[in-house]
PDB file of N, CA and C in Angstrom:
ATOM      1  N   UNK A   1      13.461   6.595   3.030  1.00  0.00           N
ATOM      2  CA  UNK A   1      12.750   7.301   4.061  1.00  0.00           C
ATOM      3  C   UNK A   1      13.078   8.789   3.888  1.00  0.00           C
ATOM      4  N   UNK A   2      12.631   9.630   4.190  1.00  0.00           N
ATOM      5  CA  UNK A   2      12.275  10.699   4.136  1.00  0.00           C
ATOM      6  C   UNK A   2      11.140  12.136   5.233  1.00  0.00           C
ATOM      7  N   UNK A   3      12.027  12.729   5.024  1.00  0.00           N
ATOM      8  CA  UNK A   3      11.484  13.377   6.808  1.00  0.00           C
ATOM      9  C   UNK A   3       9.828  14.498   5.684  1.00  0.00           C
ATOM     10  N   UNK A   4       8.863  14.585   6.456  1.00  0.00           N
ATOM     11  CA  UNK A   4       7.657  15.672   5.460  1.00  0.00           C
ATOM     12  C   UNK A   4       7.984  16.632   6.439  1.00  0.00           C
ATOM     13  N   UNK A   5       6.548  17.598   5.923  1.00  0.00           N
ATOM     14  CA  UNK A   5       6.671  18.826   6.901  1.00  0.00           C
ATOM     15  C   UNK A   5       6.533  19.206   8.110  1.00  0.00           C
ATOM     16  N   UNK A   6       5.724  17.581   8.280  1.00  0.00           N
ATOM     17  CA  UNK A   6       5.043  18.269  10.113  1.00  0.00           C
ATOM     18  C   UNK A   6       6.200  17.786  10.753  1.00  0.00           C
ATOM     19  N   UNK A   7       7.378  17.332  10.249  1.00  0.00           N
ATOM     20  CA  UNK A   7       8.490  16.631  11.239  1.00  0.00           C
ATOM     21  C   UNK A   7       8.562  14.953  11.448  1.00  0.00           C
ATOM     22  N   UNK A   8       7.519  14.569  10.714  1.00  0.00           N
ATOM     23  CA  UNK A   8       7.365  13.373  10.503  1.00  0.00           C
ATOM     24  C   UNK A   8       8.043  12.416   9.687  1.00  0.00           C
ATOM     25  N   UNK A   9       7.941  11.462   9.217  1.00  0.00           N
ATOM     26  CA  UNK A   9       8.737  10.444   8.196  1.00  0.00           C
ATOM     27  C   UNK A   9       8.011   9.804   7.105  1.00  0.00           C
ATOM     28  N   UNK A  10       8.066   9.390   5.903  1.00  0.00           N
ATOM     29  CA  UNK A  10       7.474   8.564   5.246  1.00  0.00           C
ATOM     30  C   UNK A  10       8.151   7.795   4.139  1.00  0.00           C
ATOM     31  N   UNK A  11       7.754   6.331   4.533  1.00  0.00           N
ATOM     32  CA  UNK A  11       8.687   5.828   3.959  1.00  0.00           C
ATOM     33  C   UNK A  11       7.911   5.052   2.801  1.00  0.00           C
ATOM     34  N   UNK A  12       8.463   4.871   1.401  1.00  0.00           N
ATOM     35  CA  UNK A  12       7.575   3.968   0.110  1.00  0.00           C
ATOM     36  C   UNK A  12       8.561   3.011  -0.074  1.00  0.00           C
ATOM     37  N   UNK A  13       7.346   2.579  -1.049  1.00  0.00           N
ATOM     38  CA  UNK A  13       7.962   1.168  -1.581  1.00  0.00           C
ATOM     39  C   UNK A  13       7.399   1.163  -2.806  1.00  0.00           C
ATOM     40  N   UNK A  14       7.961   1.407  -4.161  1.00  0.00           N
ATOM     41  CA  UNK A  14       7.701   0.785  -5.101  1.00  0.00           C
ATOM     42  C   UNK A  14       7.844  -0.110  -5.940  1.00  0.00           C
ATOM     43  N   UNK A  15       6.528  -1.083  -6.563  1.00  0.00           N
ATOM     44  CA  UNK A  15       6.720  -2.302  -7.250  1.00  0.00           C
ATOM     45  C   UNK A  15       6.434  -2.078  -8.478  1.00  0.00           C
ATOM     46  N   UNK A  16       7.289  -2.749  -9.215  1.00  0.00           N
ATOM     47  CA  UNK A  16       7.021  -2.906 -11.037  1.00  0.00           C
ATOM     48  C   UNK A  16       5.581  -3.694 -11.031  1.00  0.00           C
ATOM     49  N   UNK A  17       4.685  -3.769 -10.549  1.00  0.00           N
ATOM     50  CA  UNK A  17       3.557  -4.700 -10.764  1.00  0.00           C
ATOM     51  C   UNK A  17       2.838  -4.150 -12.128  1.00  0.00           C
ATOM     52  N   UNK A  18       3.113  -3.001 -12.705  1.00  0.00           N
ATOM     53  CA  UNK A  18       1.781  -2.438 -13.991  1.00  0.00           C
ATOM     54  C   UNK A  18       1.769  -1.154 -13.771  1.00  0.00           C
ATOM     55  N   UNK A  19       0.736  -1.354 -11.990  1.00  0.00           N
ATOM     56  CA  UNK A  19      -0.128  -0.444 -11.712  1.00  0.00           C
ATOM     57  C   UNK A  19      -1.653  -0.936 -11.525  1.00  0.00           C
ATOM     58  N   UNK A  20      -2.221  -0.402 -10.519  1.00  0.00           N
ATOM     59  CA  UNK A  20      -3.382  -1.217 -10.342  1.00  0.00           C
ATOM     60  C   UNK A  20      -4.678  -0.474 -10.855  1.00  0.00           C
ATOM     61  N   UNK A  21      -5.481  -1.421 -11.009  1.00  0.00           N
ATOM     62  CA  UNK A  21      -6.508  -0.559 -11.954  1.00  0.00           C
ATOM     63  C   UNK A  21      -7.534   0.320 -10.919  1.00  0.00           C
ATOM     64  N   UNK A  22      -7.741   1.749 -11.342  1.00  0.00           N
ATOM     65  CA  UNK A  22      -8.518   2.832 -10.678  1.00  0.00           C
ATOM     66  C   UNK A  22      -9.643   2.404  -9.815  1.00  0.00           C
ATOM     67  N   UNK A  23     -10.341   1.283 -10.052  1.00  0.00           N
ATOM     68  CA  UNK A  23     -11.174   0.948  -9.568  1.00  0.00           C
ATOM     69  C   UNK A  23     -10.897   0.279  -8.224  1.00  0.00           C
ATOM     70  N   UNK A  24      -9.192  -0.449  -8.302  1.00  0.00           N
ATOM     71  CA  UNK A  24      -8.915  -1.466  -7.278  1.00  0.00           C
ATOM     72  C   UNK A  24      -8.215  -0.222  -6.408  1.00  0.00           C
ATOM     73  N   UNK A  25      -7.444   0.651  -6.898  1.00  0.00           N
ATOM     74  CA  UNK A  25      -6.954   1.506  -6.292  1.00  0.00           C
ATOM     75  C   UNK A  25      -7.311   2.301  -4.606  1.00  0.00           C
ATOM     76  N   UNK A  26      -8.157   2.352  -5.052  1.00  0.00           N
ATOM     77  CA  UNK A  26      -9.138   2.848  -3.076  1.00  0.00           C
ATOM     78  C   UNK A  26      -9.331   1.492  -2.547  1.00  0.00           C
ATOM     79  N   UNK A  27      -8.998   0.561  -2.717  1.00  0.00           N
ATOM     80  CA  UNK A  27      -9.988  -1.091  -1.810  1.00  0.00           C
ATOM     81  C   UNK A  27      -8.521  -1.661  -1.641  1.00  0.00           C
ATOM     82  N   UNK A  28      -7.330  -1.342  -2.423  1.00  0.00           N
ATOM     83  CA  UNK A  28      -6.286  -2.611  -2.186  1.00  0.00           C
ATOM     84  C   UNK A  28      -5.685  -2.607  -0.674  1.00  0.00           C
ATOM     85  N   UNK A  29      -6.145  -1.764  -0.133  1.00  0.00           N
ATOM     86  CA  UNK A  29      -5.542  -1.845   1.605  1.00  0.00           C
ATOM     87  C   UNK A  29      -6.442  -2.381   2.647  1.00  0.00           C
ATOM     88  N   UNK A  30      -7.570  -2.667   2.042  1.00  0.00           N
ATOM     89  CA  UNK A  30      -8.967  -2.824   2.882  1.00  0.00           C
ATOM     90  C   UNK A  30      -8.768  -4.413   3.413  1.00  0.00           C
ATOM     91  N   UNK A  31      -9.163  -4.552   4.309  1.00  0.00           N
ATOM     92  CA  UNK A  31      -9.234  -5.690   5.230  1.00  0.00           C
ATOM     93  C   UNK A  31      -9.921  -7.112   4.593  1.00  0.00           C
ATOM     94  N   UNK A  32      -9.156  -8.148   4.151  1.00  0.00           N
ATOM     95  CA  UNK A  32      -9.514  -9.236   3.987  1.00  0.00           C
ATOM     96  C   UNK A  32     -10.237  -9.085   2.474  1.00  0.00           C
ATOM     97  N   UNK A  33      -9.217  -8.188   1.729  1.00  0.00           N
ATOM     98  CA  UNK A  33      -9.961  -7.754   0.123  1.00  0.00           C
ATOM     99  C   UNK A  33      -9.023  -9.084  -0.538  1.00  0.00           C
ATOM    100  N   UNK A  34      -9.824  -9.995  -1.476  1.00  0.00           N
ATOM    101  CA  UNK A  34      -8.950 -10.851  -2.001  1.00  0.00           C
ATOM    102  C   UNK A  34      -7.708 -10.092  -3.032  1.00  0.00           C
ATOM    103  N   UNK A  35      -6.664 -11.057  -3.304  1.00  0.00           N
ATOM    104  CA  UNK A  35      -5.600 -10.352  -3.974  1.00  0.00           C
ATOM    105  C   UNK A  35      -6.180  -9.590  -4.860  1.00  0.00           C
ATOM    106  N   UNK A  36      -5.139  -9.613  -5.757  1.00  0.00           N
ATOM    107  CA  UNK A  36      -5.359  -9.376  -7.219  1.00  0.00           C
ATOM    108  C   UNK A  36      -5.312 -10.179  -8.367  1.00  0.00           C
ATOM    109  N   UNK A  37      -6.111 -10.168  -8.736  1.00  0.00           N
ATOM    110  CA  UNK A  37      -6.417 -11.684  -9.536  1.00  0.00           C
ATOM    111  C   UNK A  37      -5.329 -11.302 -11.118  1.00  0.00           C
ATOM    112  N   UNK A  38      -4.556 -10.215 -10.967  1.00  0.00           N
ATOM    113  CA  UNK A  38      -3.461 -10.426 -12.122  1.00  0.00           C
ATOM    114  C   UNK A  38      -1.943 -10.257 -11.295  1.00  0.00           C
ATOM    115  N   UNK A  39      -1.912 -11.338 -10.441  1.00  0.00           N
ATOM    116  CA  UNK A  39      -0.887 -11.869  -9.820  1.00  0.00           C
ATOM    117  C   UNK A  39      -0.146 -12.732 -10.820  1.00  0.00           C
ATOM    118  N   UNK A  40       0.956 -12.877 -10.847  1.00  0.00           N
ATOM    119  CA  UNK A  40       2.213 -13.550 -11.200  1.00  0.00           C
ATOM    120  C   UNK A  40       1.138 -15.316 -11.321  1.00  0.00           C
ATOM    121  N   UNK A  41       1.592 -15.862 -12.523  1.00  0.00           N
ATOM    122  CA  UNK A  41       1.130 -16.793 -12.427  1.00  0.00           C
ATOM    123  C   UNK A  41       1.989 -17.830 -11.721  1.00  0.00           C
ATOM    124  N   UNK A  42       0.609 -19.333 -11.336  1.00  0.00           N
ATOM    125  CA  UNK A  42       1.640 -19.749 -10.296  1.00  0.00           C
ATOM    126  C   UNK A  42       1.438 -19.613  -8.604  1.00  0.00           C
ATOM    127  N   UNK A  43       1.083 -18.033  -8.661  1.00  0.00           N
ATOM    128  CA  UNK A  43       1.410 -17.292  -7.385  1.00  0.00           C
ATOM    129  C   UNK A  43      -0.015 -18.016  -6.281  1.00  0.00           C
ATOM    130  N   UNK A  44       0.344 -17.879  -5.259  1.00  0.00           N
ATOM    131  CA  UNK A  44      -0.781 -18.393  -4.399  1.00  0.00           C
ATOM    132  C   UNK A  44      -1.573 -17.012  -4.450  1.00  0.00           C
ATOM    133  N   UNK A  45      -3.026 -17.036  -4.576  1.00  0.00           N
ATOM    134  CA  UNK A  45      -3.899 -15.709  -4.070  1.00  0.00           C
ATOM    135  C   UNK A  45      -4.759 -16.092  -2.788  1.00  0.00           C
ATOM    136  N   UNK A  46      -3.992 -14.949  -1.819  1.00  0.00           N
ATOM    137  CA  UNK A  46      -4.748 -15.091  -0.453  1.00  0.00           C
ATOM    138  C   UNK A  46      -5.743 -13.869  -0.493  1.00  0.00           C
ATOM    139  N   UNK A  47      -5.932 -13.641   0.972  1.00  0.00           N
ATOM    140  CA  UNK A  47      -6.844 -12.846   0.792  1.00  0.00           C
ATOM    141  C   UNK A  47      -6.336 -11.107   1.300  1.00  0.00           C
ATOM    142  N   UNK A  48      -5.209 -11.027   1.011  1.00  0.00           N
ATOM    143  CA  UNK A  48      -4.266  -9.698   0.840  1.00  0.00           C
ATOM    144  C   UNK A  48      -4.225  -9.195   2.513  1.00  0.00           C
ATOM    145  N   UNK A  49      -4.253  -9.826   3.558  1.00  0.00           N
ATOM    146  CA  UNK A  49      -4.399  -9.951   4.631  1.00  0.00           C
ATOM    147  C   UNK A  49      -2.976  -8.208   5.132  1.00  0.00           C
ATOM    148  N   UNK A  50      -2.023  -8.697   4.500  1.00  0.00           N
ATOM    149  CA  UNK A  50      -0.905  -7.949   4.925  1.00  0.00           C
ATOM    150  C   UNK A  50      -1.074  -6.447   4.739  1.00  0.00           C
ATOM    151  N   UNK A  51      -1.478  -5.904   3.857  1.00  0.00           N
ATOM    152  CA  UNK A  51      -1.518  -4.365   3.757  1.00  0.00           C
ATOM    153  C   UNK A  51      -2.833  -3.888   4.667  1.00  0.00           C
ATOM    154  N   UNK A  52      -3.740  -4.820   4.921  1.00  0.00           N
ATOM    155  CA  UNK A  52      -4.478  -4.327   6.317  1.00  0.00           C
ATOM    156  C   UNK A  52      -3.842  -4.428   7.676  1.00  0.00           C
ATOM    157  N   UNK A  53      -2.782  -5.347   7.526  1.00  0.00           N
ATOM    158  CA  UNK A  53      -2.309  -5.269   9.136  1.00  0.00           C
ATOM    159  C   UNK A  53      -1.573  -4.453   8.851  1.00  0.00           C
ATOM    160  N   UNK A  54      -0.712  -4.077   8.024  1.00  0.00           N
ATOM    161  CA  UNK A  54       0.231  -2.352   7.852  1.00  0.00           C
ATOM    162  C   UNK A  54      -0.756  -1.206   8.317  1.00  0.00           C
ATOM    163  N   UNK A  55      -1.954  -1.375   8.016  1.00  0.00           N
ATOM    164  CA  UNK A  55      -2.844   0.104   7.942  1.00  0.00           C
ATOM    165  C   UNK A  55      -2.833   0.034   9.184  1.00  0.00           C
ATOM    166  N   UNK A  56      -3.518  -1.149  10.315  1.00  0.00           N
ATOM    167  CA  UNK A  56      -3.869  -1.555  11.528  1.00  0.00           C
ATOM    168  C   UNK A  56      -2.842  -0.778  12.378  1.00  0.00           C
ATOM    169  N   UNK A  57      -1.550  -1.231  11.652  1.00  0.00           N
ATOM    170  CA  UNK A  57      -0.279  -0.810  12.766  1.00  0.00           C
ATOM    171  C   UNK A  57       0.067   0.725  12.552  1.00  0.00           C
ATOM    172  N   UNK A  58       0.052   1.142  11.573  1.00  0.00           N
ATOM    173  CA  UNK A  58       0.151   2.092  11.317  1.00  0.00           C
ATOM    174  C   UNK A  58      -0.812   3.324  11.703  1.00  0.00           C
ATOM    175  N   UNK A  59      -1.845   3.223  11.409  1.00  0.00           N
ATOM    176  CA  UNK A  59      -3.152   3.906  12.294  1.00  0.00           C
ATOM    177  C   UNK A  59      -3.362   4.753  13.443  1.00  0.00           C
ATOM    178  N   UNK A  60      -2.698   2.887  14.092  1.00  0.00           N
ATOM    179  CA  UNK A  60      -2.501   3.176  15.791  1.00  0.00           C
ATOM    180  C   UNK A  60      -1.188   4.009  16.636  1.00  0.00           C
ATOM    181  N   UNK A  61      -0.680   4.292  15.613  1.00  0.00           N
ATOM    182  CA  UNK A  61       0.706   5.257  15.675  1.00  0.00           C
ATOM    183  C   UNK A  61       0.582   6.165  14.753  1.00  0.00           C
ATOM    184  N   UNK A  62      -1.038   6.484  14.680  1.00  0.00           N
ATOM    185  CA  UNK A  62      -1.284   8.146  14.239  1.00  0.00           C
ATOM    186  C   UNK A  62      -1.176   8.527  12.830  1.00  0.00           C
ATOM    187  N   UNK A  63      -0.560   7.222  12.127  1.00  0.00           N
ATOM    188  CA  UNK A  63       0.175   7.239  10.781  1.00  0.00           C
ATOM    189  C   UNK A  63      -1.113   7.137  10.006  1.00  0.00           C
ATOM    190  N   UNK A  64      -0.409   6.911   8.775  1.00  0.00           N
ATOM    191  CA  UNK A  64      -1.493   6.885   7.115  1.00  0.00           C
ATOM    192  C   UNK A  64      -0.828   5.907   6.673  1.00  0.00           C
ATOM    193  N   UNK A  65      -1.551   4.835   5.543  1.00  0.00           N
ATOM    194  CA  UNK A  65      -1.072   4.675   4.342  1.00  0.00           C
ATOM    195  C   UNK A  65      -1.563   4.542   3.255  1.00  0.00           C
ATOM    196  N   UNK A  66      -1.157   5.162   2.250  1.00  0.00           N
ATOM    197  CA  UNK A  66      -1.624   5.166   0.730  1.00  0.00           C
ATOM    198  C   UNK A  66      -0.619   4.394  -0.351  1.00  0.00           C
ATOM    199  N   UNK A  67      -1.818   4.438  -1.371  1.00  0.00           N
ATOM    200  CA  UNK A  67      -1.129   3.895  -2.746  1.00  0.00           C
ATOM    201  C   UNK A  67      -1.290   4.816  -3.644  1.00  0.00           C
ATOM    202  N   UNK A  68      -0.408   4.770  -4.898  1.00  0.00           N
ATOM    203  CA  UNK A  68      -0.547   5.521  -6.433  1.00  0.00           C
ATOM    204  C   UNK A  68       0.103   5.067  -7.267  1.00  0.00           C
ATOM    205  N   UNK A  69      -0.251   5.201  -8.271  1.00  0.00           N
ATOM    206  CA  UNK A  69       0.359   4.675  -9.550  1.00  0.00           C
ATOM    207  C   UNK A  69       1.036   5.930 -10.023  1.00  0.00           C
ATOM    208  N   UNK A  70       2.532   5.160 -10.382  1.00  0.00           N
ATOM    209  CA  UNK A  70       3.397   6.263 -11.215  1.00  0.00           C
ATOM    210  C   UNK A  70       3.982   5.198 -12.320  1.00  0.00           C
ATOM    211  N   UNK A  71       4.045   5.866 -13.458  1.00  0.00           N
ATOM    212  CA  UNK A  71       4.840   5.369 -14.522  1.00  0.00           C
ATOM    213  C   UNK A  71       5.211   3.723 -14.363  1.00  0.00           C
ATOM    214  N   UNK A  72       3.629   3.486 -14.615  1.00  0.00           N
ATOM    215  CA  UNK A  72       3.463   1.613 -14.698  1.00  0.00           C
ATOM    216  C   UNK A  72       3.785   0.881 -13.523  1.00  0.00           C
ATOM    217  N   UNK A  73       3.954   1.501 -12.725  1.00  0.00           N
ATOM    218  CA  UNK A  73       4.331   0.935 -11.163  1.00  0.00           C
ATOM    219  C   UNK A  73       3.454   1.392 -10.169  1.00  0.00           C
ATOM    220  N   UNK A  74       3.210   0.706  -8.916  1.00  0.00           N
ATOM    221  CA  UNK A  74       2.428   1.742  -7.834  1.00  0.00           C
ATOM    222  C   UNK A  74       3.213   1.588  -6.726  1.00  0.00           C
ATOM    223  N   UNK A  75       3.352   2.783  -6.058  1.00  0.00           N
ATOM    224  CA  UNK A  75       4.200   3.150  -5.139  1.00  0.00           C
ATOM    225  C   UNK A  75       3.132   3.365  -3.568  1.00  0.00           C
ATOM    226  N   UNK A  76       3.875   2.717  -2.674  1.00  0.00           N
ATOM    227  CA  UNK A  76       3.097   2.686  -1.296  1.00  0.00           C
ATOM    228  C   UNK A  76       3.677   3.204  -0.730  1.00  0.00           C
ATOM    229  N   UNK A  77       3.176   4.267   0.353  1.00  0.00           N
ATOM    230  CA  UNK A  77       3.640   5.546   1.160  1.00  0.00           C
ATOM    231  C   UNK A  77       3.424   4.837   2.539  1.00  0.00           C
ATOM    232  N   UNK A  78       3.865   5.130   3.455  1.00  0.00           N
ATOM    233  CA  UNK A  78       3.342   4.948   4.879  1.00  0.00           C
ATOM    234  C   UNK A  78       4.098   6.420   5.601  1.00  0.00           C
ATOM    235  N   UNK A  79       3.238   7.168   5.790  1.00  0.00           N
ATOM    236  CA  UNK A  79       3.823   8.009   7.047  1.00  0.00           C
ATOM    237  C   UNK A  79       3.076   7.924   8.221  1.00  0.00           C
ATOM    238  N   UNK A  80       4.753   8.777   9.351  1.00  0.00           N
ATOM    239  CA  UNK A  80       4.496   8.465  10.387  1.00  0.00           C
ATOM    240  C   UNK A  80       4.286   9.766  10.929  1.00  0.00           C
ATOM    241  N   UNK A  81       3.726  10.187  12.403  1.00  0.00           N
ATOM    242  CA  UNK A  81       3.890  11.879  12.650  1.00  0.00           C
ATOM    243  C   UNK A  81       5.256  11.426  13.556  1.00  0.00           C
ATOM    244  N   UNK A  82       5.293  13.033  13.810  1.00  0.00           N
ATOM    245  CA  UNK A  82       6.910  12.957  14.667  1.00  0.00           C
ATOM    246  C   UNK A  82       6.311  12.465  16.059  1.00  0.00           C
TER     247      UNK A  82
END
């Protein structure tokens, strides 16, 4: 976690997943977007339900959240305002 400029907080999370492809990049937070179909094999694919209820909660407490790819990984931001 980490304090930004307006006095606010933002906290990431990054996963070794690759990195997601440019195209999926703007949609992977979107509401009821199916996974990602280069999930871990094995893996159950739902319909990625969870990073829309982060946005949901987050939103409503004024916040953001984004994704980006850094060095084969993508890293998820959530800030909050003060």
């Amino acid at each position: 976690m980490e304090q930004v400029p307006d006095g606010g907080v933002m906290v990431t999370a990054t996963d070794a997943c690759g990195g997601i492809s440019k195209d999926d990049l703007e949609r992977v937070i979107d509401t009821a977007r199916p996974a990602c179909p280069n999930s871990r094999p094995g893996r159950r694919r739902g319909l990625g339900l969870g990073l829309a209820i982060v946005r949901g909660v987050v939103e409503a407490h004024r916040g953001s959240v984004g994704v980006v790819n850094i060095h084969g990984s993508c890293r998820f931001e959530v800030r909050l305002p003060h």
